[in-house]
N, C-alpha and C. Protein backbone atom coordinates (compact mmCIF):
# COMPACT_ATOMS: atom_id res chain seq x y z
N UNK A 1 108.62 79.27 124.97
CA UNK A 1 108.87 80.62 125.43
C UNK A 1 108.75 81.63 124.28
N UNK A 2 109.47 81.59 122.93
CA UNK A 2 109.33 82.17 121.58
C UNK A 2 108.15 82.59 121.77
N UNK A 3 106.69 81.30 121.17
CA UNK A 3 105.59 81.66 121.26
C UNK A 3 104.67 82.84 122.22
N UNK A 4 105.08 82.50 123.15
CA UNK A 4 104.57 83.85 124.16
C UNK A 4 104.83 85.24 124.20
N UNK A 5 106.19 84.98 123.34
CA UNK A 5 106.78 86.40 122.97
C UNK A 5 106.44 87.13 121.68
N UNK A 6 105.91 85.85 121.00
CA UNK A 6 105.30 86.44 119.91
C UNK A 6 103.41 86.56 120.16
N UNK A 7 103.31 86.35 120.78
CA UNK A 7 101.90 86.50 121.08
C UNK A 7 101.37 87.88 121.97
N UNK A 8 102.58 88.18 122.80
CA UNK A 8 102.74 89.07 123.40
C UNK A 8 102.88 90.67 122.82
N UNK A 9 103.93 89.89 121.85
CA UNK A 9 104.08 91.60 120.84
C UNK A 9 103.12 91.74 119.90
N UNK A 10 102.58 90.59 119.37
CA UNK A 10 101.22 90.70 118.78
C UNK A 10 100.15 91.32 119.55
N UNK A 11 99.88 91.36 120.68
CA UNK A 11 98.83 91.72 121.89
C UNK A 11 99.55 93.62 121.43
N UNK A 12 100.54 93.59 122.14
CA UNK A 12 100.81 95.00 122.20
C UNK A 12 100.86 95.95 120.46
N UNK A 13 101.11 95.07 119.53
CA UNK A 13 101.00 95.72 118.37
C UNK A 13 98.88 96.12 117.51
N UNK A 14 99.03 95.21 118.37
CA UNK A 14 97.25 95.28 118.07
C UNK A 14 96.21 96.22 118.76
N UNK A 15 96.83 96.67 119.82
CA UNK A 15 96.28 97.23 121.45
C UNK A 15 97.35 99.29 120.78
N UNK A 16 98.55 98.95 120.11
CA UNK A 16 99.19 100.40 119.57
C UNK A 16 98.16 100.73 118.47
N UNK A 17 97.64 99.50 117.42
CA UNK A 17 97.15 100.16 116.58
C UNK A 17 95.83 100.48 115.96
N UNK A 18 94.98 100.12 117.87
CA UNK A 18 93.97 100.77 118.16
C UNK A 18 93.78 102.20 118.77
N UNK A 19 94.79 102.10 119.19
CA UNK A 19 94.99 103.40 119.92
C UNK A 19 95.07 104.47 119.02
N UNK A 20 95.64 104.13 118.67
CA UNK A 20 96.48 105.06 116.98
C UNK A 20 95.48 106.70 116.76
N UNK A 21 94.02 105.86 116.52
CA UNK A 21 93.00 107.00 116.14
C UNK A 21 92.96 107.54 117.30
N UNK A 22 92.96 107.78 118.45
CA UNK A 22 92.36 108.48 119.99
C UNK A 22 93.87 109.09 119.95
N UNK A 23 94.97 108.66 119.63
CA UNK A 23 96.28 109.35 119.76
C UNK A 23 96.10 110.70 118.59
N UNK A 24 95.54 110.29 117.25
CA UNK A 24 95.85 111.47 116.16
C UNK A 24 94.88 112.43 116.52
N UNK A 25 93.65 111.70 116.91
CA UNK A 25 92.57 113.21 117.71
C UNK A 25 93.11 113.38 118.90
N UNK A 26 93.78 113.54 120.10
CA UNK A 26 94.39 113.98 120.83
C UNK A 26 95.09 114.91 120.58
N UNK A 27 96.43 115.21 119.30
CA UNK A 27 97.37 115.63 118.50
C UNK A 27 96.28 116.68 117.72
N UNK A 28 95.33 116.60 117.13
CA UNK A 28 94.86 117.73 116.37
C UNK A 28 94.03 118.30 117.62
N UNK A 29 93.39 117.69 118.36
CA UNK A 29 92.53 119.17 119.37
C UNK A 29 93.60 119.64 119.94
N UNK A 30 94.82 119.44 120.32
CA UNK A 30 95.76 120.26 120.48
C UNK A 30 96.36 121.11 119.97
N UNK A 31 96.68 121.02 118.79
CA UNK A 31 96.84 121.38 117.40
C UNK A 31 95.30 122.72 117.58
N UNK A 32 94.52 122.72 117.66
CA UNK A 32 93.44 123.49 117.29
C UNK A 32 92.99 124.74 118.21
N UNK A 33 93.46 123.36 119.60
CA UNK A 33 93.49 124.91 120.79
C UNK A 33 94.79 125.80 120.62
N UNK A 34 95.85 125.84 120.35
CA UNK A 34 96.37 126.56 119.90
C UNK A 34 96.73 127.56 118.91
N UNK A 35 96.17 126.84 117.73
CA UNK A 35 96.12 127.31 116.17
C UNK A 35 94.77 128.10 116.16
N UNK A 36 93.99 127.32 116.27
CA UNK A 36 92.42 127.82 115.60
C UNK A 36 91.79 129.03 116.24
N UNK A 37 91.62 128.42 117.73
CA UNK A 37 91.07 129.03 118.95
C UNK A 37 91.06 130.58 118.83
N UNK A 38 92.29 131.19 119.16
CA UNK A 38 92.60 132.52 119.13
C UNK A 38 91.53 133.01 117.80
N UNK A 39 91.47 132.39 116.64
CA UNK A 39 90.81 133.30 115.31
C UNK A 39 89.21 132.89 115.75
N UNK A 40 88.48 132.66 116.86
CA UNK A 40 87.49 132.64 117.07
C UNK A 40 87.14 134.37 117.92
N UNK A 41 88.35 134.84 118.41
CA UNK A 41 88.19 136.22 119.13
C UNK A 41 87.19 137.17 118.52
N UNK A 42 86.80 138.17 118.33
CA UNK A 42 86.34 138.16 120.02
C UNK A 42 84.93 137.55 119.99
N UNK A 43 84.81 137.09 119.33
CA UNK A 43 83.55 136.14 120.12
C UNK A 43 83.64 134.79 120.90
N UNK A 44 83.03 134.34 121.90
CA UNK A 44 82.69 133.47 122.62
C UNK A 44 83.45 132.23 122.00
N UNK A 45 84.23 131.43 122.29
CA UNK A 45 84.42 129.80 121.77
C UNK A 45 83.15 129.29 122.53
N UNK A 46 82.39 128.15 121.50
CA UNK A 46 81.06 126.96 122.47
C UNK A 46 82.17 126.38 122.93
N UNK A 47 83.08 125.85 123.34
CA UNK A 47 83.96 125.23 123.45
C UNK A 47 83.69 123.28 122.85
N UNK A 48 83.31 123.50 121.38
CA UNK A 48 82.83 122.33 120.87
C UNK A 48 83.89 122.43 119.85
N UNK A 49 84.44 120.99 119.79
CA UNK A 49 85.53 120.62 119.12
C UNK A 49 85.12 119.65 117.77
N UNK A 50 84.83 120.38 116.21
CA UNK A 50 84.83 119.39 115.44
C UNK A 50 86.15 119.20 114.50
N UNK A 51 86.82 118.20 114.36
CA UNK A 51 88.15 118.17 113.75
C UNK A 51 88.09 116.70 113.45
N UNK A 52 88.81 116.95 112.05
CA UNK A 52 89.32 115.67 111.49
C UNK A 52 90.33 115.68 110.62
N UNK A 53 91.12 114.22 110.76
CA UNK A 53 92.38 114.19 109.64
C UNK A 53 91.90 113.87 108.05
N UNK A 54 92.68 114.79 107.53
CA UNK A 54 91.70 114.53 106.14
C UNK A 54 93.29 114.75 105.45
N UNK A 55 92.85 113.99 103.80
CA UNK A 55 94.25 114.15 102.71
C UNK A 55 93.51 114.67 101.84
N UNK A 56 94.42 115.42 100.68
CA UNK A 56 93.81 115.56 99.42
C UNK A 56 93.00 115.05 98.94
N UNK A 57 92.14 115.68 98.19
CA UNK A 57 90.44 114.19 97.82
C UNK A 57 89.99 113.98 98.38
N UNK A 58 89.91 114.41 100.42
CA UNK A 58 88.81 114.14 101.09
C UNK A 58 87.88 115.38 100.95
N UNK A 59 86.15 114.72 101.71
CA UNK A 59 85.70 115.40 102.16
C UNK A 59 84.59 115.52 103.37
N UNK A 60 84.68 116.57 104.09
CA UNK A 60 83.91 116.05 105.71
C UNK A 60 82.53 117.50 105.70
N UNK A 61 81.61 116.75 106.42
CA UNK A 61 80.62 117.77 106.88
C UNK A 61 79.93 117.55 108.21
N UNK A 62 79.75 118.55 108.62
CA UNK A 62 79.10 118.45 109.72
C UNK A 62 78.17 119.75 110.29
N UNK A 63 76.75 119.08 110.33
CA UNK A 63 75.56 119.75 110.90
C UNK A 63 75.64 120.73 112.19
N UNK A 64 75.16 122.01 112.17
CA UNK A 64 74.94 122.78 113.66
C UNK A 64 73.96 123.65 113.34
N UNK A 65 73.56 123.49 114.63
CA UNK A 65 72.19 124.66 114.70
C UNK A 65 72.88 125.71 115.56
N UNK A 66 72.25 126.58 114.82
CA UNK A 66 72.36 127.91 115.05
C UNK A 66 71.43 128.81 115.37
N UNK A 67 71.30 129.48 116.52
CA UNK A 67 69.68 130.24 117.43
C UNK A 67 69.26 131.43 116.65
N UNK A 68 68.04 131.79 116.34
CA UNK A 68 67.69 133.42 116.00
C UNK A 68 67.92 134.44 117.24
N UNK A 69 68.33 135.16 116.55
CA UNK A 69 69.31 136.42 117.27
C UNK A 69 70.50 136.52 118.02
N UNK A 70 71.44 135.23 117.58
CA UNK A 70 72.40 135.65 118.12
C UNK A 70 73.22 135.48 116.50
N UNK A 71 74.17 136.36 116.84
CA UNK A 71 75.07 136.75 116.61
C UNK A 71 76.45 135.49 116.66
N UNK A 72 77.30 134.77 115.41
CA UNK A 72 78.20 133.76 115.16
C UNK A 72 79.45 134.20 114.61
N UNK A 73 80.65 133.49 114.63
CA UNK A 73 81.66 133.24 113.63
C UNK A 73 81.86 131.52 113.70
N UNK A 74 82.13 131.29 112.38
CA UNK A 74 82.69 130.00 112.10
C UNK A 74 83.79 130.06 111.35
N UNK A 75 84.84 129.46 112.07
CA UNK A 75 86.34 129.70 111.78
C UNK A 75 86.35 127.87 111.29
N UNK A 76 87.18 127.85 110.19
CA UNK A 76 87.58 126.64 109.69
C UNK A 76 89.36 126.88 109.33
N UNK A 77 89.90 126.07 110.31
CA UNK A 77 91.58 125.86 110.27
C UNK A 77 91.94 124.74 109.57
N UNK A 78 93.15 124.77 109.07
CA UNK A 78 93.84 123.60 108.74
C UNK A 78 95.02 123.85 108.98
N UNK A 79 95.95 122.61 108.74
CA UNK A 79 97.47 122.19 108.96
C UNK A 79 97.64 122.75 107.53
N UNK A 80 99.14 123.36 107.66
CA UNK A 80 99.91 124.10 106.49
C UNK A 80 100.08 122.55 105.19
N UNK A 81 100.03 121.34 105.87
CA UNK A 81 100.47 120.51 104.75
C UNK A 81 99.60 119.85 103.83
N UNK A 82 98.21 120.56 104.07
CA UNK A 82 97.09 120.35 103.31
C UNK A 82 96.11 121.54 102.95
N UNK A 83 96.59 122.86 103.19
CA UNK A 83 95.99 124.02 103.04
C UNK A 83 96.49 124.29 101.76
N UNK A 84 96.03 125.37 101.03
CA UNK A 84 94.63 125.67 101.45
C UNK A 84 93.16 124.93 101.03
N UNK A 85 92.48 124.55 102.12
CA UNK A 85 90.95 123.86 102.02
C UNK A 85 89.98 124.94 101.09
N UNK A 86 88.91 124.50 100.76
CA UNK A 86 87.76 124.59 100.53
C UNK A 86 86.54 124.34 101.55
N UNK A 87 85.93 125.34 101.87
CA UNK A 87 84.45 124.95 102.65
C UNK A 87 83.38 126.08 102.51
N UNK A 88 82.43 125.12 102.61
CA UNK A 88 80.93 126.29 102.75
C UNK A 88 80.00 126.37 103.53
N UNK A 89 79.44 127.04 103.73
CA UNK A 89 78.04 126.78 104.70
C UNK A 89 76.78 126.27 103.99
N UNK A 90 76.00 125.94 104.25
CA UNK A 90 74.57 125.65 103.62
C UNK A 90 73.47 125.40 104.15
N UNK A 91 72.46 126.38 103.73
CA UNK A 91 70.96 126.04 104.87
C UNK A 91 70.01 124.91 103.38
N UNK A 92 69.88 124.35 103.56
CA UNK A 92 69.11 122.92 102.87
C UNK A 92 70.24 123.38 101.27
N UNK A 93 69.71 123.98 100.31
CA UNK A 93 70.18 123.76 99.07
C UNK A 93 70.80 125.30 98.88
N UNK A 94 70.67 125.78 99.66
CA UNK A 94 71.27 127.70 99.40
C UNK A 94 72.29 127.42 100.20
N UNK A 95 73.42 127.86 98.96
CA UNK A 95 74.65 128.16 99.68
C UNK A 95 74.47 129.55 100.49
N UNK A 96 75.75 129.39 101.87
CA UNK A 96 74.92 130.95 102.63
C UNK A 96 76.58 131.86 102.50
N UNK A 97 77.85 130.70 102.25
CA UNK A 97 79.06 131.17 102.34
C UNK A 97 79.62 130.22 101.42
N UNK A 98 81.01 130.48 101.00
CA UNK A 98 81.91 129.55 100.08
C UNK A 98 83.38 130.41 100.63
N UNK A 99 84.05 129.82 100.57
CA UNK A 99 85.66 129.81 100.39
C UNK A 99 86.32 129.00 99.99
N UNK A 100 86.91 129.55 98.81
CA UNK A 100 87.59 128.32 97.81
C UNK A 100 88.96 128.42 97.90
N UNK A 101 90.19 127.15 97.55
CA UNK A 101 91.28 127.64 97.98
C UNK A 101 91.93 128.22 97.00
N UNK A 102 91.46 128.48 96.07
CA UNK A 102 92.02 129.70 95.59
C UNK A 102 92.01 131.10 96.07
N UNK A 103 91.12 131.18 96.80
CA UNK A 103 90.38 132.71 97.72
C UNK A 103 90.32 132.29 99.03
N UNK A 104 91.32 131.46 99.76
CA UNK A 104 90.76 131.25 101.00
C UNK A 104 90.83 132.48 101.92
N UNK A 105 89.64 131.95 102.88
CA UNK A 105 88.97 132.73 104.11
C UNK A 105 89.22 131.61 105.02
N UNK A 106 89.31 131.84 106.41
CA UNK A 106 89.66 131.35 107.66
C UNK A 106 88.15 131.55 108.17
N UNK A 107 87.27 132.78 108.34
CA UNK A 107 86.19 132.76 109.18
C UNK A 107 84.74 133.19 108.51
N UNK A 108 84.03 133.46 109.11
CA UNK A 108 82.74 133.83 108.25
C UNK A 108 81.71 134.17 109.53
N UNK A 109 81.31 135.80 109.34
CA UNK A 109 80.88 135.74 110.76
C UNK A 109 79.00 136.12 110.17
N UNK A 110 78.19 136.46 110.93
CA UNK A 110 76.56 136.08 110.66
C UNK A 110 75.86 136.59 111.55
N UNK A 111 75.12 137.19 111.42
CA UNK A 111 73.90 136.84 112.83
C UNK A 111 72.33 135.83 112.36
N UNK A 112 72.19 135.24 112.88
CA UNK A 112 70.63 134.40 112.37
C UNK A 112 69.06 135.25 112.69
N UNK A 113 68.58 134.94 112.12
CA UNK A 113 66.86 135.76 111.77
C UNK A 113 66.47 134.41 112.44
N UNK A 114 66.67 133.45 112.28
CA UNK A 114 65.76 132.32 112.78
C UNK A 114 66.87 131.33 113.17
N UNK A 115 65.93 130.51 113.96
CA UNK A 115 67.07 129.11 114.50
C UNK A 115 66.70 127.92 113.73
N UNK A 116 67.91 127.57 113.00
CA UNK A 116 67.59 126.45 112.24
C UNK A 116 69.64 125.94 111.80
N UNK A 117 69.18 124.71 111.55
CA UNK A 117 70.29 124.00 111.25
C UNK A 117 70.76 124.01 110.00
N UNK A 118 72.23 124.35 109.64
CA UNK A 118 72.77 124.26 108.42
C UNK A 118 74.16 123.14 108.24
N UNK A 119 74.12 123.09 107.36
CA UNK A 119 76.03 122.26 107.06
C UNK A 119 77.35 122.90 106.72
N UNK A 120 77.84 122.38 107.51
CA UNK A 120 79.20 123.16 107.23
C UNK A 120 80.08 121.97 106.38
N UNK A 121 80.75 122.08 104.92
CA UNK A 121 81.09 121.04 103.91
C UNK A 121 82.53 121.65 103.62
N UNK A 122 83.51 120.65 104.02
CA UNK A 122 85.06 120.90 104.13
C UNK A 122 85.52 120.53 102.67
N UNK A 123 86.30 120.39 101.98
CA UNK A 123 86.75 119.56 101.19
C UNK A 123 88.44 120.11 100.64
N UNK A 124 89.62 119.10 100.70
CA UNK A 124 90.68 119.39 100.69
C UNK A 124 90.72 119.12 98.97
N UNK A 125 91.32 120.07 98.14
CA UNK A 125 91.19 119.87 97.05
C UNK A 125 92.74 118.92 96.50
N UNK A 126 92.85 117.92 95.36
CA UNK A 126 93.23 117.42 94.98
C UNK A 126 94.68 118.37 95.04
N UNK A 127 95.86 117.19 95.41
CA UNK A 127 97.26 117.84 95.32
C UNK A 127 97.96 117.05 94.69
N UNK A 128 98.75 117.54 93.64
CA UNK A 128 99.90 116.64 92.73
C UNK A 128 101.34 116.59 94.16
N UNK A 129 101.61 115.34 94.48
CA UNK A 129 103.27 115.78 94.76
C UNK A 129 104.34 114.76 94.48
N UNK A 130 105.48 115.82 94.27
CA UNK A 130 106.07 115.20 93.57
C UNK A 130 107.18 113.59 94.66
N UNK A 131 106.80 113.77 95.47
CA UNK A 131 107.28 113.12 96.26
C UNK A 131 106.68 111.35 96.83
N UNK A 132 105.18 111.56 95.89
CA UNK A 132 104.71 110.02 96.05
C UNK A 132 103.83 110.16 97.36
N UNK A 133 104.19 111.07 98.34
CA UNK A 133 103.79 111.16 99.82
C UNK A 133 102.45 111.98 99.74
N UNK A 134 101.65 110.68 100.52
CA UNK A 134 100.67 112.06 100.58
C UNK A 134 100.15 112.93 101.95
N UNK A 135 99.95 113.91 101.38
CA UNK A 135 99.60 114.50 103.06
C UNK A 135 98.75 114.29 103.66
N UNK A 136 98.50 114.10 105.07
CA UNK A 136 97.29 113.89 106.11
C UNK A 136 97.57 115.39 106.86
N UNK A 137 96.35 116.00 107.34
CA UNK A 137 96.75 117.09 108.29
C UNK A 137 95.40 117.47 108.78
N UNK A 138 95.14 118.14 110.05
CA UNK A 138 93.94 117.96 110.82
C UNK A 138 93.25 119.56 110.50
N UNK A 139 91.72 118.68 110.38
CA UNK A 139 90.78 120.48 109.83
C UNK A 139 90.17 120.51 110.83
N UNK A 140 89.49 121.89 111.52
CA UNK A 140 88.88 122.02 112.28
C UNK A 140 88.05 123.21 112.15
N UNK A 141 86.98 123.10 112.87
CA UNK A 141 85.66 124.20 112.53
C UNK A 141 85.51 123.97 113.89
N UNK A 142 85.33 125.70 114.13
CA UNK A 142 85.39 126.18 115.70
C UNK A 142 84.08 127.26 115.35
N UNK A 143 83.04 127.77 116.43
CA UNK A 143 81.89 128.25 116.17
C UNK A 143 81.65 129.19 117.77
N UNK A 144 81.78 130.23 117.82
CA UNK A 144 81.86 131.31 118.28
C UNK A 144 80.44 132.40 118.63
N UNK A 145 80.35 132.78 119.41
CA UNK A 145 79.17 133.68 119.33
C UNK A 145 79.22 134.60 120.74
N UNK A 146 78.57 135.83 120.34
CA UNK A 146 78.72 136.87 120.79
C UNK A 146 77.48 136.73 121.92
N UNK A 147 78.36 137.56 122.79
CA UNK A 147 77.80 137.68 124.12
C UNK A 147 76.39 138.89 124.43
């Protein structure tokens, strides 16, 4: 009987700590429709969700195309326990934006001459704490455009 019970909570501890990741992205797009969303005003939300948990010393990017003649904002949020981030835009090797966290910016708005794809490059800069703990907290880049 033991055995089954340990096989059992093994089943359910294995089955929690798959879940785990679909639970922490659940928790940050929530986190984002509330937080982020609003600083996309007044332009359009695509209603496209890119977000990830990131700690000090990470860093994330992610590709979007963007149409000639319209008109954008790209808002990049974070959680207070890993702010302030660093991110930029980039069309191949030309930077087109920067915000560093020493100078952070939340949005960056544009209109395009042509349609072509650039990168958007997050990076949480290195944090001393004194506590041993390190922080995880969810970034998100929300992309907006005018009607």
């Amino acid at each position: 009987m033991s055995s089954r019970r340990a096989i059992h909570k093994t089943m359910i501890l294995s089955l929690s700590l798959m879940l785990l990741p679909f639970m922490a992205d659940a928790q940050c797009k929530s986190w984002t429709k509330r937080k982020c969303n609003p600083l996309v005003a007044p332009y359009k939300f695509n209603e496209t969700y890119n977000s990830t948990q990131l700690t000090p010393g990470d860093e994330a990017e992610v590709n979007l195309t963007f149409f000639s003649g319209q008109e954008y904002r790209i808002v990049v949020c974070s959680q207070p326990q890993i702010s302030p981030i660093s991110w930029k835009i980039k069309s191949g090797s030309k930077i087109i934006f920067e915000s560093l966290a020493d100078d952070p910016k939340d949005s960056f708005d544009f209109k395009m001459e042509s349609t072509e794809q650039m990168e958007v490059i997050i990076w949480v800069p290195d944090a001393e704490s004194n506590t041993g703990i390190v922080a995880t907290g969810c970034v998100s880049i929300l992309v907006g455009f005018k009607e």
